[in-house]
N, C-alpha and C. Protein backbone atom coordinates (compact mmCIF):
# COMPACT_ATOMS: atom_id res chain seq x y z
N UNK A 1 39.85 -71.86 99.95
CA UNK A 1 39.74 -70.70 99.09
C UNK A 1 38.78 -69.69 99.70
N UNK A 2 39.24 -68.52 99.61
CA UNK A 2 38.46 -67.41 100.10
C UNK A 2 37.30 -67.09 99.39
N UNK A 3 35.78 -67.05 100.04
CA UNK A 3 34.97 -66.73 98.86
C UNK A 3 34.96 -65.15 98.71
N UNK A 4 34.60 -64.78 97.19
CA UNK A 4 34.33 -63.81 96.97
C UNK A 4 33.58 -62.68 97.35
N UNK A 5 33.53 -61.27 97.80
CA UNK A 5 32.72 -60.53 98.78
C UNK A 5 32.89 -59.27 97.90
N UNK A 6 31.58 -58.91 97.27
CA UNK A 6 31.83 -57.64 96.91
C UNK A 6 31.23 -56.14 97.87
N UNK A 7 31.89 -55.62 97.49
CA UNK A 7 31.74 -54.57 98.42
C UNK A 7 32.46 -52.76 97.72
N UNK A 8 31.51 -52.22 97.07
CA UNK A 8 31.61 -50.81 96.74
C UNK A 8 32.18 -50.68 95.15
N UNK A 9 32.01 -52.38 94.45
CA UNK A 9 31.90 -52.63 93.44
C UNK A 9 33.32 -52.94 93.19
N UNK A 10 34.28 -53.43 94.40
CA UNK A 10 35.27 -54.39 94.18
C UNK A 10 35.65 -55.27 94.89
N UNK A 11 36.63 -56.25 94.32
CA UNK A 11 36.63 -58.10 94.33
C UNK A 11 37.21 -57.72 95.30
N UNK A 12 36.80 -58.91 96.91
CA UNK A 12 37.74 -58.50 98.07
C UNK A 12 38.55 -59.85 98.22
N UNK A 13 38.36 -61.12 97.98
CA UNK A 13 39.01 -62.20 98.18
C UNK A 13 40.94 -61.97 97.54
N UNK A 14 41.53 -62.68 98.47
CA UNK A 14 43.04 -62.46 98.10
C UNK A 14 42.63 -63.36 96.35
N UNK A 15 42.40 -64.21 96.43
CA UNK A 15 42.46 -64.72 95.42
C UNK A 15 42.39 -64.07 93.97
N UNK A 16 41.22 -63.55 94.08
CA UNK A 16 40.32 -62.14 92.91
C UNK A 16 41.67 -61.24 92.77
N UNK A 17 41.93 -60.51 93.85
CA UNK A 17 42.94 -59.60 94.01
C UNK A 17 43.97 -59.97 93.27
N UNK A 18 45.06 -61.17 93.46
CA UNK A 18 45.36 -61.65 92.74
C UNK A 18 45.50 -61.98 91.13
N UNK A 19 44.70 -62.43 90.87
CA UNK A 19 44.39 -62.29 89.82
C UNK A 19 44.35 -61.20 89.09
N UNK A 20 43.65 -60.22 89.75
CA UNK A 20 43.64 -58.67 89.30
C UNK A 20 44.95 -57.51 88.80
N UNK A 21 45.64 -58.05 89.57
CA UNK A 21 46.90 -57.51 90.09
C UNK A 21 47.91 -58.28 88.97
N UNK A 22 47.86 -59.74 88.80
CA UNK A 22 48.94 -60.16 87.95
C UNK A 22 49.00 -59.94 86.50
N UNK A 23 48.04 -59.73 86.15
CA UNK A 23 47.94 -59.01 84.36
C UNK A 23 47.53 -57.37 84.39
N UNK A 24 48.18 -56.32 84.23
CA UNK A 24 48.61 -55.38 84.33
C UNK A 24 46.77 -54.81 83.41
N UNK A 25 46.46 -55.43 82.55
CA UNK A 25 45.58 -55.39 81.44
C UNK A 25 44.18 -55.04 82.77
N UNK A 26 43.96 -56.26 83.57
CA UNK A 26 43.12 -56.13 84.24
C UNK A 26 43.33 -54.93 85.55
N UNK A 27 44.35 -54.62 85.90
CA UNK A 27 44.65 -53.61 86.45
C UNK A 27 44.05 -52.13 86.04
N UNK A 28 44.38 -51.98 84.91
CA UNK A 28 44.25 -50.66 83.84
C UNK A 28 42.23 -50.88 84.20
N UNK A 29 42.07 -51.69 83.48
CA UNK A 29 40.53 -52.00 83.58
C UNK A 29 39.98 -51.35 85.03
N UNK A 30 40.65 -52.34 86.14
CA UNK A 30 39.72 -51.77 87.26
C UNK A 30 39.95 -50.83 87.76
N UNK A 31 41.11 -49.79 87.49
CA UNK A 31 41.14 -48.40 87.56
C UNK A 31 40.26 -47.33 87.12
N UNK A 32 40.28 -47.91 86.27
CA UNK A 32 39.58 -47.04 84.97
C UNK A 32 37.86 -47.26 85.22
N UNK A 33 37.66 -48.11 85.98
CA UNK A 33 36.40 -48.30 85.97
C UNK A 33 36.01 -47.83 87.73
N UNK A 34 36.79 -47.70 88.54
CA UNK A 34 37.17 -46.95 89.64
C UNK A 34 36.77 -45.90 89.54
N UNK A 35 37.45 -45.22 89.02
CA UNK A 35 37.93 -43.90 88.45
C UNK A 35 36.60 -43.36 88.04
N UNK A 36 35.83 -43.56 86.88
CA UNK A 36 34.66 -43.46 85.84
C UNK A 36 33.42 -43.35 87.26
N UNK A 37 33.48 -44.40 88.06
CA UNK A 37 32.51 -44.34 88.91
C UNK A 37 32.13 -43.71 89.88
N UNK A 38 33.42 -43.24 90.60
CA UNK A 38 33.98 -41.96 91.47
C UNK A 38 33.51 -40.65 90.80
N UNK A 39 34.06 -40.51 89.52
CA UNK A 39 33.65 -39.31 88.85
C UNK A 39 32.11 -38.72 88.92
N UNK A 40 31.38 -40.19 88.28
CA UNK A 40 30.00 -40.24 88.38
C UNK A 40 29.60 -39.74 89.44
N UNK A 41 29.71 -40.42 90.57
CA UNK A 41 29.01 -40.24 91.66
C UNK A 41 29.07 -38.33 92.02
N UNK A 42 30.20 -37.79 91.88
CA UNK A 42 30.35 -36.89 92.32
C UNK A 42 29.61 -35.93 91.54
N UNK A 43 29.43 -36.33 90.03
CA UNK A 43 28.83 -34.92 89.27
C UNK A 43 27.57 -35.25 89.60
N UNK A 44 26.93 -36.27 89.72
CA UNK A 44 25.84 -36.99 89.64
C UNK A 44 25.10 -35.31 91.23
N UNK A 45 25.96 -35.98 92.42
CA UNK A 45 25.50 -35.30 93.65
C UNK A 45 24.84 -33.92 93.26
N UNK A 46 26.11 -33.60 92.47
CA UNK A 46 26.28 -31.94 92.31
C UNK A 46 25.17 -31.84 91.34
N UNK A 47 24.70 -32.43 90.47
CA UNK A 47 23.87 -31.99 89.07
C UNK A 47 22.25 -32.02 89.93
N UNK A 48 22.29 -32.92 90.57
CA UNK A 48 21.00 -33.15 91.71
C UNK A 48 20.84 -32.16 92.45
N UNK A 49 21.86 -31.69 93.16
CA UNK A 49 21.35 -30.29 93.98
C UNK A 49 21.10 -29.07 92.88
N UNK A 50 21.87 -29.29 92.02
CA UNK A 50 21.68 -27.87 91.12
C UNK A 50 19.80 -27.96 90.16
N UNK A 51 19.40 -28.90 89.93
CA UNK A 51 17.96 -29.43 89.82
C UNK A 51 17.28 -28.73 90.85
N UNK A 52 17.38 -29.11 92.24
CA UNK A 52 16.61 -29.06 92.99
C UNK A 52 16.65 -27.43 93.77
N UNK A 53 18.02 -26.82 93.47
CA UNK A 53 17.83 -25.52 93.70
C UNK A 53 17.25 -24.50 92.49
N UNK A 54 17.40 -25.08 91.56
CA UNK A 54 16.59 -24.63 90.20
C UNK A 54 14.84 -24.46 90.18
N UNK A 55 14.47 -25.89 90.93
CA UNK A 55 13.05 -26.31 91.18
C UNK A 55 12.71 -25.28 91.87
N UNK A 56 13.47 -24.89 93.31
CA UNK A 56 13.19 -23.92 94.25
C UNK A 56 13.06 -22.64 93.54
N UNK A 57 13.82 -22.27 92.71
CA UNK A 57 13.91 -20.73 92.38
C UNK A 57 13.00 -20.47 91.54
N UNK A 58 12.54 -21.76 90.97
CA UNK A 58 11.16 -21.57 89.88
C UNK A 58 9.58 -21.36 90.72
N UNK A 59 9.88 -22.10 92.07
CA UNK A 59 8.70 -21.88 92.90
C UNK A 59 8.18 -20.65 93.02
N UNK A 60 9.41 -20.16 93.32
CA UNK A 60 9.59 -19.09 94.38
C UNK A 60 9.31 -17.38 93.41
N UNK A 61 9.64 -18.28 92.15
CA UNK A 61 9.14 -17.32 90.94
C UNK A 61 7.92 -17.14 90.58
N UNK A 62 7.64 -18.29 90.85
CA UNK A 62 6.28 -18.36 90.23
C UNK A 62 4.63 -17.78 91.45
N UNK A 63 5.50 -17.97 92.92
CA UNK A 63 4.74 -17.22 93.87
C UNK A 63 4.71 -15.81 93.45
N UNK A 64 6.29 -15.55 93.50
CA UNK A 64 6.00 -13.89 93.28
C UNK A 64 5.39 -13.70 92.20
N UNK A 65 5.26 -13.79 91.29
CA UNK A 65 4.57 -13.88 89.63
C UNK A 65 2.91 -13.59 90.55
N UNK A 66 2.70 -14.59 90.99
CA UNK A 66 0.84 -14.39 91.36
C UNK A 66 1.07 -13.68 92.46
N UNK A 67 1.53 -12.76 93.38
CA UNK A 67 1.70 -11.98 94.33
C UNK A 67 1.16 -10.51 93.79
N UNK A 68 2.52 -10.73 92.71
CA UNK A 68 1.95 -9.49 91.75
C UNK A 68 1.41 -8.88 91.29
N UNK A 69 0.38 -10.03 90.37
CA UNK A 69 -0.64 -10.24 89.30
C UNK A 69 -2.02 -9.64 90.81
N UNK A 70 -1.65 -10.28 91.84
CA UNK A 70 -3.19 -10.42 93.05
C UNK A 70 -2.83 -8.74 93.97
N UNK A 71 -1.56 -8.46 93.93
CA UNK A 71 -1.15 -6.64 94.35
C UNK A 71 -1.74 -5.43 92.95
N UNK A 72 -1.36 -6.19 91.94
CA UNK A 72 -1.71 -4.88 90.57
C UNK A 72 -3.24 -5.19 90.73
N UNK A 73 -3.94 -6.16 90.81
CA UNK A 73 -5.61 -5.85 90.39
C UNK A 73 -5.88 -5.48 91.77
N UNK A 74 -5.36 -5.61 93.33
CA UNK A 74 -5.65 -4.56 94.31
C UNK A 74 -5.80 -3.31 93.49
N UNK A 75 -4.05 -2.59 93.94
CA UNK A 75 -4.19 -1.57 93.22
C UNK A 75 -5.19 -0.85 92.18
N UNK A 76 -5.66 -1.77 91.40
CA UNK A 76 -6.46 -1.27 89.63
C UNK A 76 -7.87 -0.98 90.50
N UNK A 77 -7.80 -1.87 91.59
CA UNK A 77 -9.74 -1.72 91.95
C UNK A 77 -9.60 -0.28 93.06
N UNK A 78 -8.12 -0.41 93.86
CA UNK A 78 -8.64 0.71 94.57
C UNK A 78 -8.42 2.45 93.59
N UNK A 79 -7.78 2.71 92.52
CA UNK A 79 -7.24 3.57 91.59
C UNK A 79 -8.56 3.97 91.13
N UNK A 80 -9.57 2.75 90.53
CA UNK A 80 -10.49 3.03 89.45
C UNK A 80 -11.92 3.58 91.07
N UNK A 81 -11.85 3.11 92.32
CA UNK A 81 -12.66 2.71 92.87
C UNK A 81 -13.95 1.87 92.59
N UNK A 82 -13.60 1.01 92.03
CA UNK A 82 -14.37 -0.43 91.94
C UNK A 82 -14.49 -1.23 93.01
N UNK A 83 -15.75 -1.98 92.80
CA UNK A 83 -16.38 -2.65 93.88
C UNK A 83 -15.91 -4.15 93.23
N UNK A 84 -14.94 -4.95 93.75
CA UNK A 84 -14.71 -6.48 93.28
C UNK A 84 -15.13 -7.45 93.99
N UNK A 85 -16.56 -7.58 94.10
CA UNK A 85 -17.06 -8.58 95.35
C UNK A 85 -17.45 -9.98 94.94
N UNK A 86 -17.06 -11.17 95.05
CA UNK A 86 -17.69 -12.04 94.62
C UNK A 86 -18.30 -13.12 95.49
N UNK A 87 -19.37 -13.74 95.20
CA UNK A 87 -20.49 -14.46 96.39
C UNK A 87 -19.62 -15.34 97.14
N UNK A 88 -19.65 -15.55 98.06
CA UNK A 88 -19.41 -16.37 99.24
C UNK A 88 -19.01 -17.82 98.46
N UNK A 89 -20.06 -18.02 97.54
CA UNK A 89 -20.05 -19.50 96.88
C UNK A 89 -18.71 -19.75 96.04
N UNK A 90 -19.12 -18.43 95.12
CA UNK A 90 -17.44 -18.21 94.66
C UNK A 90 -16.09 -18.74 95.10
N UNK A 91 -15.85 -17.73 96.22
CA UNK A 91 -14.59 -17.54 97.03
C UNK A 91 -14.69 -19.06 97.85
N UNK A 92 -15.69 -19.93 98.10
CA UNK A 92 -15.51 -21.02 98.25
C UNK A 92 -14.95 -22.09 97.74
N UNK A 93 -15.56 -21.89 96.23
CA UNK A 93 -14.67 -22.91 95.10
C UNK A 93 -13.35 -22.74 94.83
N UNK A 94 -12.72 -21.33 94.89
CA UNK A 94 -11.29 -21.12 95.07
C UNK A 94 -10.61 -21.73 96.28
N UNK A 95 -11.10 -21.72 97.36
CA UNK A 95 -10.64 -22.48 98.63
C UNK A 95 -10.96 -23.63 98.41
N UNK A 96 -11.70 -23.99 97.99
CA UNK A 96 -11.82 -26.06 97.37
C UNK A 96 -10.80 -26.54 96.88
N UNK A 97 -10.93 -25.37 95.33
CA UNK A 97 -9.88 -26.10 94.59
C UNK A 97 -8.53 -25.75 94.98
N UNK A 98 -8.08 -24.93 95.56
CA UNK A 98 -6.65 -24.84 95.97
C UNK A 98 -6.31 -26.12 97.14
N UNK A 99 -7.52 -26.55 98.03
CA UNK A 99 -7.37 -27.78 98.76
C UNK A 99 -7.27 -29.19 97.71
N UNK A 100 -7.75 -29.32 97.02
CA UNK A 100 -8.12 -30.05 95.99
C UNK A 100 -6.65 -30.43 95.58
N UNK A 101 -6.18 -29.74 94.77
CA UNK A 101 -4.93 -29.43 94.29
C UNK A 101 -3.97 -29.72 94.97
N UNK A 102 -4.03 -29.22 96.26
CA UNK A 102 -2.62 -29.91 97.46
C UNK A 102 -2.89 -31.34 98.01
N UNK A 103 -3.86 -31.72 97.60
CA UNK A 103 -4.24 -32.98 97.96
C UNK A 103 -3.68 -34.12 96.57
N UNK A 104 -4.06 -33.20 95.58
CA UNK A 104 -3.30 -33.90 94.28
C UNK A 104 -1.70 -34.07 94.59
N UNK A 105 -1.31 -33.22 94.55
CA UNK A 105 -0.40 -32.71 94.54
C UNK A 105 0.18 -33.69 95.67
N UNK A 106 0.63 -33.71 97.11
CA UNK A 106 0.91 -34.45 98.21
C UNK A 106 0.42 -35.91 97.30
N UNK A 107 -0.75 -36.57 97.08
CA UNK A 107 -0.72 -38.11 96.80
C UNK A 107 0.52 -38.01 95.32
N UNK A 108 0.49 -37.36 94.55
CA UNK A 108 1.33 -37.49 93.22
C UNK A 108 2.88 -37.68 93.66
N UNK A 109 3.36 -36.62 95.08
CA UNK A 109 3.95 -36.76 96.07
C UNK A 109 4.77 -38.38 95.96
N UNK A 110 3.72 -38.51 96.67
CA UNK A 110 3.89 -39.57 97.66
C UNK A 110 4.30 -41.07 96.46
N UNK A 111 3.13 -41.04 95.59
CA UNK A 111 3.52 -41.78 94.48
C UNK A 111 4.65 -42.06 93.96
N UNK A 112 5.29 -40.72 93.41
CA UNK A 112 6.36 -40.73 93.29
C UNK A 112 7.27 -41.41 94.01
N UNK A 113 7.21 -40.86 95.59
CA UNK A 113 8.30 -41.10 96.06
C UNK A 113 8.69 -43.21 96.46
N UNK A 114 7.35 -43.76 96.49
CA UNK A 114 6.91 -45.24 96.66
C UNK A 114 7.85 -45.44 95.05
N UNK A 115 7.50 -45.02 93.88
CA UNK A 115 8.09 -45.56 92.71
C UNK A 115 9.25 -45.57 93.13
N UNK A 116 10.25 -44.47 93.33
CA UNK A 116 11.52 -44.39 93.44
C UNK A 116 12.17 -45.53 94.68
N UNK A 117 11.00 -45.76 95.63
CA UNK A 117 11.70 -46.38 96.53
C UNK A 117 11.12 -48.27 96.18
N UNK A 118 10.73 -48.28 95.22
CA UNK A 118 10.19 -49.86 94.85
C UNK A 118 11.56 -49.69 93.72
N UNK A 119 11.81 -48.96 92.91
CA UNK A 119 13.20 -48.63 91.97
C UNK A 119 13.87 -49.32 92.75
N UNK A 120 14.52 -48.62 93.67
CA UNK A 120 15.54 -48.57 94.56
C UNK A 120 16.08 -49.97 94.98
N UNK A 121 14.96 -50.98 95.26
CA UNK A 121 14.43 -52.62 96.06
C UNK A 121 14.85 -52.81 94.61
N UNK A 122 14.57 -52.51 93.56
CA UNK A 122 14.40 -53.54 92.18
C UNK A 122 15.97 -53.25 91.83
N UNK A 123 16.99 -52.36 92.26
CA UNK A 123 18.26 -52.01 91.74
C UNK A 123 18.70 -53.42 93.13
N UNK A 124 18.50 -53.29 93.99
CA UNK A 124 19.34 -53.65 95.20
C UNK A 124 19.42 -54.96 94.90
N UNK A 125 18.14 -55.58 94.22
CA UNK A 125 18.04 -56.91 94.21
C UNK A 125 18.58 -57.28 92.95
N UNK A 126 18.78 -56.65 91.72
CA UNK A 126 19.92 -57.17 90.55
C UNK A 126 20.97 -56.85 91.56
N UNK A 127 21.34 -56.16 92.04
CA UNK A 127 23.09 -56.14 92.56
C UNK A 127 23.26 -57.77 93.06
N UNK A 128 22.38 -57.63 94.10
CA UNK A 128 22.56 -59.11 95.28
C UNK A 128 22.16 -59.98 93.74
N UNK A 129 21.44 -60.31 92.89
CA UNK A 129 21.70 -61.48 92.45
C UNK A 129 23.07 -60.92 91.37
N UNK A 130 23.43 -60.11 90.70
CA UNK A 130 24.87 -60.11 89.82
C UNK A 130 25.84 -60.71 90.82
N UNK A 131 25.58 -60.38 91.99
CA UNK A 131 26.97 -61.10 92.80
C UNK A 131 26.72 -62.64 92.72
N UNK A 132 25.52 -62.73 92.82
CA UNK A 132 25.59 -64.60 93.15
C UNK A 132 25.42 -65.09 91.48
N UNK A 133 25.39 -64.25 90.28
CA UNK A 133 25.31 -65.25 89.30
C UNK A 133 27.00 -65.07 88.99
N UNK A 134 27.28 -64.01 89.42
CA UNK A 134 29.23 -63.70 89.34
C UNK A 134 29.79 -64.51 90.25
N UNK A 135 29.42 -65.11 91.37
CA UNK A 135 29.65 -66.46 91.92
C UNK A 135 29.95 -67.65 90.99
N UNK A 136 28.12 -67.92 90.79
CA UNK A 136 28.33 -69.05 90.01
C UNK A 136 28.90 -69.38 88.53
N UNK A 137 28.98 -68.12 87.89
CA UNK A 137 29.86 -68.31 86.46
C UNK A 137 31.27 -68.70 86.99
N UNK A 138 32.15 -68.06 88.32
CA UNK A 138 33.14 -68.17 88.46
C UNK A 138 33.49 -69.86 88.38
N UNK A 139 32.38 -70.34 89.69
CA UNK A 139 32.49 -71.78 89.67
C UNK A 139 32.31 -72.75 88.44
N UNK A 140 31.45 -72.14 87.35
CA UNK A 140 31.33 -72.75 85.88
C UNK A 140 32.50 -72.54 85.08
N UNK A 141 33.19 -71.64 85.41
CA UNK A 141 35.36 -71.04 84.74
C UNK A 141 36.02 -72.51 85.58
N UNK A 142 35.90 -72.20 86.73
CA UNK A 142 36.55 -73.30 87.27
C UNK A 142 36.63 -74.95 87.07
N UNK A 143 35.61 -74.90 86.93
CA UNK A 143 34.51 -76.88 86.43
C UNK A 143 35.39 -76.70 84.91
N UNK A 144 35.03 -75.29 84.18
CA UNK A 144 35.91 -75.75 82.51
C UNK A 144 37.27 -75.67 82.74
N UNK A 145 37.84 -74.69 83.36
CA UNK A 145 39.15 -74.74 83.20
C UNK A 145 40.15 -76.17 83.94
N UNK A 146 39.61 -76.72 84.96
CA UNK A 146 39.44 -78.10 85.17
C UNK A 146 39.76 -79.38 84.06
N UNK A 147 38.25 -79.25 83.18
CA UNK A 147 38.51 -79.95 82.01
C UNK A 147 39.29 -79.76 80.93
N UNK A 148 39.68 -78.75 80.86
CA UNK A 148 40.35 -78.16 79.78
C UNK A 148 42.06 -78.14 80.08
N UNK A 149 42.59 -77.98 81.80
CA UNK A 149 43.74 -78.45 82.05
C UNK A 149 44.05 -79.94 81.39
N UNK A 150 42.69 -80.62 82.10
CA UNK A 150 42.99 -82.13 81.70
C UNK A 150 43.10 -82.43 80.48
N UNK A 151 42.66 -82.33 79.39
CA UNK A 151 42.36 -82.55 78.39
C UNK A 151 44.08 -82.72 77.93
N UNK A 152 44.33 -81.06 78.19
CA UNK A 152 45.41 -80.32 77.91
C UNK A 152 46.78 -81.33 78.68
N UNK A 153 46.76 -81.83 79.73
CA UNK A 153 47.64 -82.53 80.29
C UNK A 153 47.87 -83.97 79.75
N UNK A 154 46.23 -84.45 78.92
CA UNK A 154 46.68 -85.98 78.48
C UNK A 154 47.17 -86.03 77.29
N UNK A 155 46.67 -84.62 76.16
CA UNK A 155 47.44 -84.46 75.41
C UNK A 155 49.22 -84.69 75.12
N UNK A 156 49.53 -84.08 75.99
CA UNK A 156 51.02 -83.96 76.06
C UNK A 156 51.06 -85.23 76.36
């Protein structure tokens, strides 16, 4: 008997196939569940880039937003001729904390991206064991249906 091999979330053994194929019921099923998953994947891609070009356009908004805000109070100081000077110490803590911040920012980063990729290990490893407990239930169908032929055969 051929063992079972999954691969892209269908049964590859002739046997499985088989089976699959001779009740029309289970046919419909793994179409349909084909089908559903294909779909997924594809809106899934598309809804992800549209996020992430969204993210971008909000950046990119939000630069120009303080571009603005840091061009109009130019403007206001050179209009009124005002003197806008602030101590050295000042203009230091703004360069801190904007370092500060990208430093947050990059580790929160990075965090993230370790969660998603420990996710990722914790999805991979239910798959690899659903296949081997979908193994062994098969072999536990088999051991009953076994007893249950027999039963069924001394009956008669």
């Amino acid at each position: 008997m051929n063992a079972p091999k999954q691969s892209k979330g269908k049964i590859e053994s002739q046997e499985d196939s088989k089976i699959l194929t001779e009740n029309k019921t289970f046919e419909v099923f793994q179409q349909s569940i084909d089908k559903y998953f294909k779909n997924v994947s594809v809106n899934t891609a598309s809804y992800l880039q549209s996020v992430s070009d969204l993210q971008l356009e909000i950046i990119e908004s939000r630069k120009k937003n303080a571009i603005s805000a840091i061009l109009l109070q130019k403007y206001l100081t050179r209009k009124t001729n005002s003197d806008v000077k602030l101590p050295d110490e000042s203009l230091q803590i703004v360069s801190d904390f904007t370092e500060q911040t990208n430093k947050v920012w990059n580790f929160q980063n990075q965090l993230m991206i370790k969660s998603l990729e420990a996710l990722s290990k914790n999805i991979q490893a239910f798959n690899e064991n659903s296949d081997a407990f979908a193994g062994m239930n098969k072999e536990l169908i088999k051991s009953w249906a076994s007893i249950i032929k027999e039963r069924k055969n001394n009956k008669e």
